[in-house]
Protein backbone atom coordinates (compact mmCIF):
# COMPACT_ATOMS: atom_id res chain seq x y z
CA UNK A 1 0.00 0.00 0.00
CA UNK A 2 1.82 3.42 -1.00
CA UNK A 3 2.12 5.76 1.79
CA UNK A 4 -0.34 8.81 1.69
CA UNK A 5 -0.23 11.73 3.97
CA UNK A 6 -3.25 13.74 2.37
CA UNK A 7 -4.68 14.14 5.91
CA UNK A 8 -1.86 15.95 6.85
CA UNK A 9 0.80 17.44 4.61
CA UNK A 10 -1.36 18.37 1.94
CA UNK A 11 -3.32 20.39 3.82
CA UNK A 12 -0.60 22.56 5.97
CA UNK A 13 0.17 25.74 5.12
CA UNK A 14 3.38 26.00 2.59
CA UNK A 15 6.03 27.75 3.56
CA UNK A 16 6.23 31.43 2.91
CA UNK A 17 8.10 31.98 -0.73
CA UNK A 18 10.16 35.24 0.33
CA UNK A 19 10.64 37.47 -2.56
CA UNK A 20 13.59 38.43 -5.19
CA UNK A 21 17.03 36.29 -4.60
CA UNK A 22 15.84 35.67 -1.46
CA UNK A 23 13.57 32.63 -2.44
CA UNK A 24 15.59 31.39 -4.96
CA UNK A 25 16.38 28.26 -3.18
CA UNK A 26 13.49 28.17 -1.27
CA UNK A 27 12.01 24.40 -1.97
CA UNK A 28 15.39 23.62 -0.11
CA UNK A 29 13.47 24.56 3.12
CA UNK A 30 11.34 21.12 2.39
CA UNK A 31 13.42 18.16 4.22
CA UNK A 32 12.02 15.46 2.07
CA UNK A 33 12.59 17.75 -1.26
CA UNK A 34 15.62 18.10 -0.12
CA UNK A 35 17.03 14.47 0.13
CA UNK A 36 15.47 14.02 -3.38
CA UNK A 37 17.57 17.17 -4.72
CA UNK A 38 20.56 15.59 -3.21
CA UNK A 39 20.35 12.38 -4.84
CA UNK A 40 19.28 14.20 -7.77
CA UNK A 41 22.74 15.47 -7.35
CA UNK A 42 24.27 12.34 -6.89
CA UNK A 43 22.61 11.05 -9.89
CA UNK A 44 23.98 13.56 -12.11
CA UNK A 45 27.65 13.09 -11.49
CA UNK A 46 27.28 9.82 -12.42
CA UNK A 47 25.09 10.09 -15.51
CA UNK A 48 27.80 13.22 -16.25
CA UNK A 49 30.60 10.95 -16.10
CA UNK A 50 29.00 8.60 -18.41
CA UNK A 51 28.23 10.96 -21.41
CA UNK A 52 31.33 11.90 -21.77
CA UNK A 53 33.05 8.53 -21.00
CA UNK A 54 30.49 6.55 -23.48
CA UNK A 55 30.95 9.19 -26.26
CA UNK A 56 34.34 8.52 -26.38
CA UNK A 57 34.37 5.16 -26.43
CA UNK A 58 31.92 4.99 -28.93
CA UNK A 59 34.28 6.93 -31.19
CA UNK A 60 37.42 5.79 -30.32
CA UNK A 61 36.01 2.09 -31.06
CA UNK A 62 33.74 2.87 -34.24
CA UNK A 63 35.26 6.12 -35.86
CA UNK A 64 32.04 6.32 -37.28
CA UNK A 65 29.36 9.67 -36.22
CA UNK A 66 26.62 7.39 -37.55
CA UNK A 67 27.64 4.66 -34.86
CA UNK A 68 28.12 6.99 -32.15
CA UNK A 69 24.71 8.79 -32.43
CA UNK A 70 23.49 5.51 -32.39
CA UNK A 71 24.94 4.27 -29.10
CA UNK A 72 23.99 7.25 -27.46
CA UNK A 73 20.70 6.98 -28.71
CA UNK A 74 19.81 3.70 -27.54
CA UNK A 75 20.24 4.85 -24.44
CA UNK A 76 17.66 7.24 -24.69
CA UNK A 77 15.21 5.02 -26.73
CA UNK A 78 13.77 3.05 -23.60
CA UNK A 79 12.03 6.38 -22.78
CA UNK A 80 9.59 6.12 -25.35
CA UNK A 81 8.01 4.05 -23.36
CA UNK A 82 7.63 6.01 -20.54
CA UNK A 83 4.08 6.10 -20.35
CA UNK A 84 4.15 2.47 -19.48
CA UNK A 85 6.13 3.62 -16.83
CA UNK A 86 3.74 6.51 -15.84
CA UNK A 87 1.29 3.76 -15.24
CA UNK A 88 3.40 1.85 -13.20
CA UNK A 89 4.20 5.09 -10.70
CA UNK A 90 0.57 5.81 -10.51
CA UNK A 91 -0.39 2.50 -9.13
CA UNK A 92 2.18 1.62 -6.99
CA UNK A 93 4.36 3.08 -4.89
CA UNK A 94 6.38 5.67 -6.13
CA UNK A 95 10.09 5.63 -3.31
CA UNK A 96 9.84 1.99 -3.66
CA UNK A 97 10.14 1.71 -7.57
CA UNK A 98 12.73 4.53 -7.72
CA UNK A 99 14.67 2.53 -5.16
CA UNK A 100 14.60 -0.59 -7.26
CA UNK A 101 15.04 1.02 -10.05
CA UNK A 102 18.14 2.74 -8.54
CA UNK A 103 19.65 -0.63 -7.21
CA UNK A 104 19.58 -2.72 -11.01
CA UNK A 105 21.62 0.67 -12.21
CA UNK A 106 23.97 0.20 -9.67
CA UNK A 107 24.58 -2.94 -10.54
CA UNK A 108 24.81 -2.80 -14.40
CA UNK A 109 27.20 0.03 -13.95
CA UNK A 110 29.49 -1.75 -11.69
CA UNK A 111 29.66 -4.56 -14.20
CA UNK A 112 30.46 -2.59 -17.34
CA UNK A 113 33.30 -0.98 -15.23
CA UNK A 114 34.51 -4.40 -14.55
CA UNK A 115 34.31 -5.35 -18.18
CA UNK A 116 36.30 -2.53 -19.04
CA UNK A 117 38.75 -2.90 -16.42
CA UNK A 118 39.66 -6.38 -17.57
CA UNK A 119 40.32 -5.42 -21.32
CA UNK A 120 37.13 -7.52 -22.93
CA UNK A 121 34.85 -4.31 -24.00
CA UNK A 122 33.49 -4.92 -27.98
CA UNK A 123 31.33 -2.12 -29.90
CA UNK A 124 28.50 -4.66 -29.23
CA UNK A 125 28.78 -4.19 -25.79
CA UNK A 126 28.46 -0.39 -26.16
CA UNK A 127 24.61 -1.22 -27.46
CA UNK A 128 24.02 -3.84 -24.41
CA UNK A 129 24.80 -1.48 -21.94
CA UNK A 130 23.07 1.60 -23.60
CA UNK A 131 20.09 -0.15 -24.01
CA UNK A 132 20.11 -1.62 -20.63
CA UNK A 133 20.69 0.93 -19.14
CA UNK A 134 18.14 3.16 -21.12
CA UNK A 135 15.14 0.64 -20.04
CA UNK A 136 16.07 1.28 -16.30
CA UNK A 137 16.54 4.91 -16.89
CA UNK A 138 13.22 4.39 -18.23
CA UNK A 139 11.58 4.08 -14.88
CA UNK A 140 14.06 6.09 -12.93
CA UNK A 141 13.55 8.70 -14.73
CA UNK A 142 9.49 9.69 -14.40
CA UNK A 143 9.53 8.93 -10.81
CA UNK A 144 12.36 11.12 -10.47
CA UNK A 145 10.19 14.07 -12.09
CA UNK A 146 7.09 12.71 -10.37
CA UNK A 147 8.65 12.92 -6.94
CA UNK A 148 9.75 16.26 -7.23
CA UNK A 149 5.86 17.29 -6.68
CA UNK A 150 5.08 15.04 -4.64
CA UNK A 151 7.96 16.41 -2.16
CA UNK A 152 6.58 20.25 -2.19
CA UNK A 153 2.83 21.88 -2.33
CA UNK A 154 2.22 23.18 -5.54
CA UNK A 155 2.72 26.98 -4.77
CA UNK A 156 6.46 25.96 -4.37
CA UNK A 157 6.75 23.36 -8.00
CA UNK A 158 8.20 25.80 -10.44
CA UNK A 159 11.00 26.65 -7.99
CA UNK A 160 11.72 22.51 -7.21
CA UNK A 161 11.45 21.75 -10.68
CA UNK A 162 14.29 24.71 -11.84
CA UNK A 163 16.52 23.63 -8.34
CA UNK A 164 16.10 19.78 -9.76
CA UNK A 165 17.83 21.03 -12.62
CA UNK A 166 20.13 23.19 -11.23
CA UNK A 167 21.32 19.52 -9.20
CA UNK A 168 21.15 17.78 -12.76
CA UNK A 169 23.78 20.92 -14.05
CA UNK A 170 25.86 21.86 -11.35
CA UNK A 171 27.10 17.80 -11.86
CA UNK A 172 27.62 19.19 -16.05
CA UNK A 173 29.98 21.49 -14.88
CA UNK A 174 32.75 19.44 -13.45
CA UNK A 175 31.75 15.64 -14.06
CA UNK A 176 32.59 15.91 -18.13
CA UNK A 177 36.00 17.31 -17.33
CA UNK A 178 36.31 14.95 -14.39
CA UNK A 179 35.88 12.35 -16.48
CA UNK A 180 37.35 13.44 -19.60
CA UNK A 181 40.53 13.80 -17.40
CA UNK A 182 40.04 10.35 -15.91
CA UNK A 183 40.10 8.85 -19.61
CA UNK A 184 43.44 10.67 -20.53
CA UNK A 185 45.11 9.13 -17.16
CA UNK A 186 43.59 6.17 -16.11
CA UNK A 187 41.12 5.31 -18.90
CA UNK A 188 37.27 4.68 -18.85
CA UNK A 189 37.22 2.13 -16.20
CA UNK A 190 37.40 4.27 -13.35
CA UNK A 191 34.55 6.72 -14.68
CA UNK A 192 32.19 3.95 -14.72
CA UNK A 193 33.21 2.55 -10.89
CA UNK A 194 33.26 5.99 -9.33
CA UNK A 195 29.22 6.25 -11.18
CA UNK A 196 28.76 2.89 -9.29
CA UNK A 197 29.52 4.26 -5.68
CA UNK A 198 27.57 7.74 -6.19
CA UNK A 199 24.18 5.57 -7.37
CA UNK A 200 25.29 3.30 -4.50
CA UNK A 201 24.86 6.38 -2.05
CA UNK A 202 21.76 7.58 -3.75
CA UNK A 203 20.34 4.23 -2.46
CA UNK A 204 20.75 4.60 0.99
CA UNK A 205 19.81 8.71 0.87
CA UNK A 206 16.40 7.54 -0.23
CA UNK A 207 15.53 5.32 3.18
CA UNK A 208 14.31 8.15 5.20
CA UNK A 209 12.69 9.89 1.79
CA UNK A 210 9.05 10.04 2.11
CA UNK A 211 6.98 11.82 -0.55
CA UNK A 212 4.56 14.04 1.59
CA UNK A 213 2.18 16.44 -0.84
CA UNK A 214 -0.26 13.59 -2.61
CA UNK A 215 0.79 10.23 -3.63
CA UNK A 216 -2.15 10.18 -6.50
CA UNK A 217 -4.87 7.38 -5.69
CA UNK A 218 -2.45 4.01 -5.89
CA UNK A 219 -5.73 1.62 -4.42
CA UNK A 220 -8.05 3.32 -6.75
CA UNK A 221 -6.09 3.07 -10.25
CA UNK A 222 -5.06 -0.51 -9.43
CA UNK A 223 -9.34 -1.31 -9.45
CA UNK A 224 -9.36 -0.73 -13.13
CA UNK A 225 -6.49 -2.42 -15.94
CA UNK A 226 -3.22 -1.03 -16.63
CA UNK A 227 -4.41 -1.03 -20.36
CA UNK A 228 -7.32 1.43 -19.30
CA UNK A 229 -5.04 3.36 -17.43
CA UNK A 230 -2.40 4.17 -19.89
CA UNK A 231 -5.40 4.89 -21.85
CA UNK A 232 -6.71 7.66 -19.59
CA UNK A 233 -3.00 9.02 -19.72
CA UNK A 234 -2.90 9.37 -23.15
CA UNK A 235 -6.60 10.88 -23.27
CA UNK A 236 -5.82 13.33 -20.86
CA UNK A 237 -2.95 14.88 -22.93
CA UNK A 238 -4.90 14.63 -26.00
CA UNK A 239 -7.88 16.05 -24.59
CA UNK A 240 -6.22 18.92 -22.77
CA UNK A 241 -4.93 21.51 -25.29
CA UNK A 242 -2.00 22.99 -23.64
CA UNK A 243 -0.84 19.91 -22.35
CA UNK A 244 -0.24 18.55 -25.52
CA UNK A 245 1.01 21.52 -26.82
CA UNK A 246 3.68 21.79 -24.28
CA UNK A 247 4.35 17.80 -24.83
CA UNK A 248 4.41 18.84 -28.61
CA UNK A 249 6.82 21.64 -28.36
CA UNK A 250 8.97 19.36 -26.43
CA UNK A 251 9.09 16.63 -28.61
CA UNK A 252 10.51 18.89 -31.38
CA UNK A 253 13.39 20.51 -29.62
CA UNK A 254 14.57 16.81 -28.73
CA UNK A 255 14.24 15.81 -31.98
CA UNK A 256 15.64 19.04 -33.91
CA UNK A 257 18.48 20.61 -31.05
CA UNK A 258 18.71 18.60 -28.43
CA UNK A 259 19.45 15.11 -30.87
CA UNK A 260 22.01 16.67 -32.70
CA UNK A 261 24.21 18.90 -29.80
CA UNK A 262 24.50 15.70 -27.07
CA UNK A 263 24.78 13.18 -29.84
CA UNK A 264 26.86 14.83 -32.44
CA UNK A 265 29.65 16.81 -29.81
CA UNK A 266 31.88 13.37 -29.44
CA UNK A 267 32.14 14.15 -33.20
CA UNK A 268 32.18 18.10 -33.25
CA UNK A 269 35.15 17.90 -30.88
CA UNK A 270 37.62 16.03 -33.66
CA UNK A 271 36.36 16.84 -36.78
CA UNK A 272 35.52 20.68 -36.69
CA UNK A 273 37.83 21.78 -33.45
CA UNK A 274 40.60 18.63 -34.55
CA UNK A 275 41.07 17.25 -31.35
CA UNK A 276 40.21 13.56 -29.93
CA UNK A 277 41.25 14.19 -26.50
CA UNK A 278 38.48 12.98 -24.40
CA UNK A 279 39.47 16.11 -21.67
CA UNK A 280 38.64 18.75 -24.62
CA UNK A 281 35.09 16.51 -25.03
CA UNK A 282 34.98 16.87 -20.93
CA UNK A 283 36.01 20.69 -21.26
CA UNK A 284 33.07 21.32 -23.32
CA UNK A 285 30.61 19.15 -21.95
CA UNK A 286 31.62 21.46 -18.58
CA UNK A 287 30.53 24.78 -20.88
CA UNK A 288 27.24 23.13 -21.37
CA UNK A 289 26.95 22.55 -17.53
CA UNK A 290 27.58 25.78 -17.22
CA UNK A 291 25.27 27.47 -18.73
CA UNK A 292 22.47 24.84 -17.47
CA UNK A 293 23.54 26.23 -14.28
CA UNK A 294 22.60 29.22 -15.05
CA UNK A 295 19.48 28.95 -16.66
CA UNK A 296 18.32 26.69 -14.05
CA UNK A 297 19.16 29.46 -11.25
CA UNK A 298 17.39 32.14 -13.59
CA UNK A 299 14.03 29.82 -13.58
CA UNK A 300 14.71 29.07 -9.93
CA UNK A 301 14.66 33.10 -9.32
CA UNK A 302 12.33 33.96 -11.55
CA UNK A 303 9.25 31.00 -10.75
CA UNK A 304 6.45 33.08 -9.45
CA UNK A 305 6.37 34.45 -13.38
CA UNK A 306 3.11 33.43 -14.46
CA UNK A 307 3.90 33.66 -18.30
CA UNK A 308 5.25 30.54 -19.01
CA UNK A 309 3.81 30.42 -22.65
CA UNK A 310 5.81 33.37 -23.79
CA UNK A 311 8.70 32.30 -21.55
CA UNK A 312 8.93 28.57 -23.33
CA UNK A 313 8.84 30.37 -26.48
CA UNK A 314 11.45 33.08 -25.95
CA UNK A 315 14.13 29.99 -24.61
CA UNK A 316 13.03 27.70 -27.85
CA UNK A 317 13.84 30.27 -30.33
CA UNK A 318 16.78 31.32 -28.54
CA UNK A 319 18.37 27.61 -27.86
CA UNK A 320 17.34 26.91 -31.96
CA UNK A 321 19.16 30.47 -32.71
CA UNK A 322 22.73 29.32 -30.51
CA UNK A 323 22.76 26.15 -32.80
CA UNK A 324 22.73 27.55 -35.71
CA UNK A 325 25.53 29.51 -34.46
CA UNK A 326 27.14 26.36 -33.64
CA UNK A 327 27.14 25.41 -36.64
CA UNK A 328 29.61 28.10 -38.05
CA UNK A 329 32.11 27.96 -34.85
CA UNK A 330 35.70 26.41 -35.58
CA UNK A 331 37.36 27.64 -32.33
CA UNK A 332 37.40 25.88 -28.97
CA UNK A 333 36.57 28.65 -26.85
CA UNK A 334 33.66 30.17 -29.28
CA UNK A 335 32.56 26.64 -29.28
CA UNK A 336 32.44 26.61 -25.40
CA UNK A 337 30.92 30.06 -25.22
CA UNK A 338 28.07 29.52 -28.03
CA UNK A 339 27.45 25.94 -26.33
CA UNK A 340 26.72 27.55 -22.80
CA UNK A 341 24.26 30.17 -23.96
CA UNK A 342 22.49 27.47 -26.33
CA UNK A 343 22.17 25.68 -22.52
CA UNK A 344 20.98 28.65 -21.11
CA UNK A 345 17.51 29.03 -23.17
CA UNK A 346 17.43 24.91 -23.43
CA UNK A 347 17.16 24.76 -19.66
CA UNK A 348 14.57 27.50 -20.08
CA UNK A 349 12.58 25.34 -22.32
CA UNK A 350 12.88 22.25 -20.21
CA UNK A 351 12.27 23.66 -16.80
CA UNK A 352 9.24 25.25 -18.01
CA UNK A 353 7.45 23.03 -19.58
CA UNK A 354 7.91 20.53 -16.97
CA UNK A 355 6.48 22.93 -15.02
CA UNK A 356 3.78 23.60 -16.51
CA UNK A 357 2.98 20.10 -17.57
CA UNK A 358 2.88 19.23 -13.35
CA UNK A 359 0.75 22.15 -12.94
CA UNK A 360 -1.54 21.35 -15.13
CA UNK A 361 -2.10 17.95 -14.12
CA UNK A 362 -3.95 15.79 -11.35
CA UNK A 363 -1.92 14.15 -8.80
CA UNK A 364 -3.82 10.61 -9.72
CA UNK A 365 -2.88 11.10 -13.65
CA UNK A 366 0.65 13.11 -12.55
CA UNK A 367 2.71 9.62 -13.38
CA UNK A 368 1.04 8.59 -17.07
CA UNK A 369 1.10 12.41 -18.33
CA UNK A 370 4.51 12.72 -17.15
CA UNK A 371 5.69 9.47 -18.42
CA UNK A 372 4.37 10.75 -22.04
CA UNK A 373 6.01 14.26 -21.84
CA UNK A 374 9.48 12.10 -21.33
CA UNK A 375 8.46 10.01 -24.29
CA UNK A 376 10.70 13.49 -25.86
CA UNK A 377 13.62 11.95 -24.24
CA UNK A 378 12.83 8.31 -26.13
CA UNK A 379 12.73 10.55 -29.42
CA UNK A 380 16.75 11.66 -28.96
CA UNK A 381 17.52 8.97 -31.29
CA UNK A 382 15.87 9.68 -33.79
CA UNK A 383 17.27 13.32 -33.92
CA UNK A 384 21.06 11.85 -33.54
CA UNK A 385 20.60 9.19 -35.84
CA UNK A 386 18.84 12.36 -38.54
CA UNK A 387 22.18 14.59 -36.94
CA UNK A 388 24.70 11.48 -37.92
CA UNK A 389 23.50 10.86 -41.36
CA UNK A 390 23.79 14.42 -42.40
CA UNK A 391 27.25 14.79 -40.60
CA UNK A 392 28.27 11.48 -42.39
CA UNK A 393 27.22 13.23 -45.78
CA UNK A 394 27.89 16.72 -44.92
CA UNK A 395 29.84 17.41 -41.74
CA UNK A 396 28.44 18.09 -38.50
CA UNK A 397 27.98 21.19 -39.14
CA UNK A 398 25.47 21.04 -41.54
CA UNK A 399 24.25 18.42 -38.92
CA UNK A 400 23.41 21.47 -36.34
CA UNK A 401 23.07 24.51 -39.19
CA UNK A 402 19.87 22.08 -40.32
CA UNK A 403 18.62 21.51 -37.06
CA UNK A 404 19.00 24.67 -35.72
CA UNK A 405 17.01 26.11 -38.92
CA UNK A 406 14.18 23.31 -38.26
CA UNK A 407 13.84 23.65 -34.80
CA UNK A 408 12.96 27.77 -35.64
CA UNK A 409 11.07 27.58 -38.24
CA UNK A 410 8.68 25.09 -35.68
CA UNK A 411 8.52 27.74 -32.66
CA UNK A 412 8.04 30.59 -35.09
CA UNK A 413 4.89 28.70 -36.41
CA UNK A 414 3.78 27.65 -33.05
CA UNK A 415 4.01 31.15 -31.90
CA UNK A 416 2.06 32.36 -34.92
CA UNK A 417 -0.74 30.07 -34.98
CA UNK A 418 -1.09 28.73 -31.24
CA UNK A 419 -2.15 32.25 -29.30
CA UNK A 420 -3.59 29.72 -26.86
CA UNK A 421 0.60 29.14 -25.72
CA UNK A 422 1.39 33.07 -25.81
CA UNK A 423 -1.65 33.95 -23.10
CA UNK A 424 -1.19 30.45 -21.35
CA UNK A 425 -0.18 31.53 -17.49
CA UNK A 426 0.53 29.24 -14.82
């Protein structure tokens, strides 16, 4: 039976949001938020060291942009199917399936480390451990995100959801160079054992969690079928016009920007800037966490802003605008510049449509909507694999010139001919 404290949390007062700077980290104040946000933390730095240690690999091993957009992308496929997942978190209980979920990653990573300590990593065992790795993310993943409102009333969600990514960030600034130094030392081995111990730790930091403001109705969705109630998910989003225009934004600047920057950079790095040193690759990784950072922290101040629709909009045609820039840099530090600003309106993008997406959904549905607006992160394949056939043809740059164009041409259209996103406040 999942644990519900409706009687009780939900219905004492928030905490006071104090204005300006001030409140900028105030979801902190929330003890049970803030053991999530720490393992959220935790998390990161080992994902972090990951990217950057599986991108090189992959290239290092394959030579080949096509292959590496393809590795990375199956490890982001799994999350198409995150509305099966959303089903799953709203009929059982929520800590206990993160926690499980969080134990089978620990283990896989701690074996590929192994493998790759003892000499016997093949290309083919690249796509084993991306996929597996992808299905568990999978269900870490939506929990994660459902958790975070579930951990704070709803007056204080914007603010958790922008500090949640500010935790995912913070981890992009140093974990890429971390690790990209780590390769050029010791080699990938180590990156992979030291993501081991930090998801070991995020284990035992989620004993005490409890998840305090509404579980959703666990009892009441398991009385119908899991069929009808991935059903209702998907008919809720469908139904609900800015829901699934915020899910449909989304799903675009994965596909058009997001794709091609995180899958294409392993490639970027040594065939525009000329260098295959997997610290450079960490370096700018670092610039990317940087400007995350950043734009997290300016969501984080700026959450009691009620209009989100123009705000999305603004950060989508800005992120699409810093990629096409991308696309004409050949100099490390203009790279590294241009990357962190293109971070900056991503994050604003991301943060706010989460937001709004949580807002503007019932606890009981909260894990089935959720689990379809990650579906976006299943569709990252399918921009890298686009970004990797044009760089194959036409250089990476072309890769990011065409999705930078793409993804602008969408939001200009959306902003156009969806007023319904421009007035939509929250």
């Amino acid at each position: 039976m999942e644990r519900s404290s409706s009687t009780s949390s939900d219905t004492a007062a928030p905490l006071p949001i104090r204005s300006g700077w001030a409140g900028t980290f105030h979801s902190l104040s929330y003890r049970n938020y803030r053991l999530l946000w720490i393992t959220s933390l935790m998390v990161s730095g080992g994902v972090w060291l990951q990217q950057v240690t599986l991108g090189w690999l992959a290239y290092q091993m394959t030579e080949s942009p096509l292959q590496v957009g393809a590795i990375l992308g199956v490890r982001s496929a799994p999350l198409i199917f995150a509305p099966i997942t959303g089903v799953l978190v709203d009929r059982f209980d929520r800590r206990k399936m993160l926690m499980i979920a969080q134990v089978m990653v620990t283990i896989l990573v701690f074996g590929f480390s192994l493998l790759l300590y003892l000499g016997l990593e093949k290309v083919w065992h690249l796509y084993v451990f991306a996929l597996l790795f992808g299905l568990i993310w999978a269900v870490n993943n939506p929990v994660r995100q459902t958790l975070v409102a579930n951990s704070v009333p709803r007056e204080a969600l914007m603010n958790a959801t922008a500090l949640s990514a500010v935790a995912f960030n913070s981890m992009r600034t140093i974990g890429p160079s971390i690790g990209g130094i780590l390769i050029v030392l010791v080699g990938p081995a180590l990156n992979f054992f030291i993501q081991g111990v930090l998801f070991l730790g995020v284990v035992l930091m989620l004993i005490p969690y409890r998840a305090e403001y509404g579980t959703g109705n666990a009892s009441a969705n398991r009385q119908t079928s899991a069929i009808r109630n991935l059903v209702d998910g998907f008919k809720y989003v469908l139904g609900h016009r800015p829901t699934l225009l915020v899910v449909a934004m989304s799903f675009v600047v994965t596909i058009t920007l997001l794709g091609s920057v995180f899958n294409m950079l392993p490639v970027f790095v040594p065939e525009v800037l000329g260098s295959e040193r997997g610290d450079d690759l960490g370096l700018l990784m670092t610039a990317l966490g940087a400007g995350g950072v950043i734009g997290t922290l300016l969501m984080a101040r700026f959450s009691q802003f009620r209009h989100k629709g123009i705000l999305t909009l603004v950060s989508f045609a800005g992120a699409a605008l810093a990629v096409i820039a991308l696309s004409q840099v050949t100099g490390f530090w203009m790279a590294a510049v241009v990357l962190a600003i293109y971070q900056i309106f991503a994050q604003g993008v991301l943060t706010t449509n989460m937001t709004m997406v949580q807002s503007m959904t019932p606890d009981h549905l909260r894990g089935r909507v959720v689990g379809v607006y990650q579906m976006e992160i299943g569709l990252m394949p399918i921009g890298g694999v686009i970004a990797g056939a044009i760089a194959t043809h036409w250089g990476v740059g072309t890769a990011f010139l065409v999705g930078g164009i793409v993804g602008l041409i969408v939001v200009t259209l959306i902003a156009i001919f969806s007023p319904s996103i421009r007035r939509l406040r929250i």
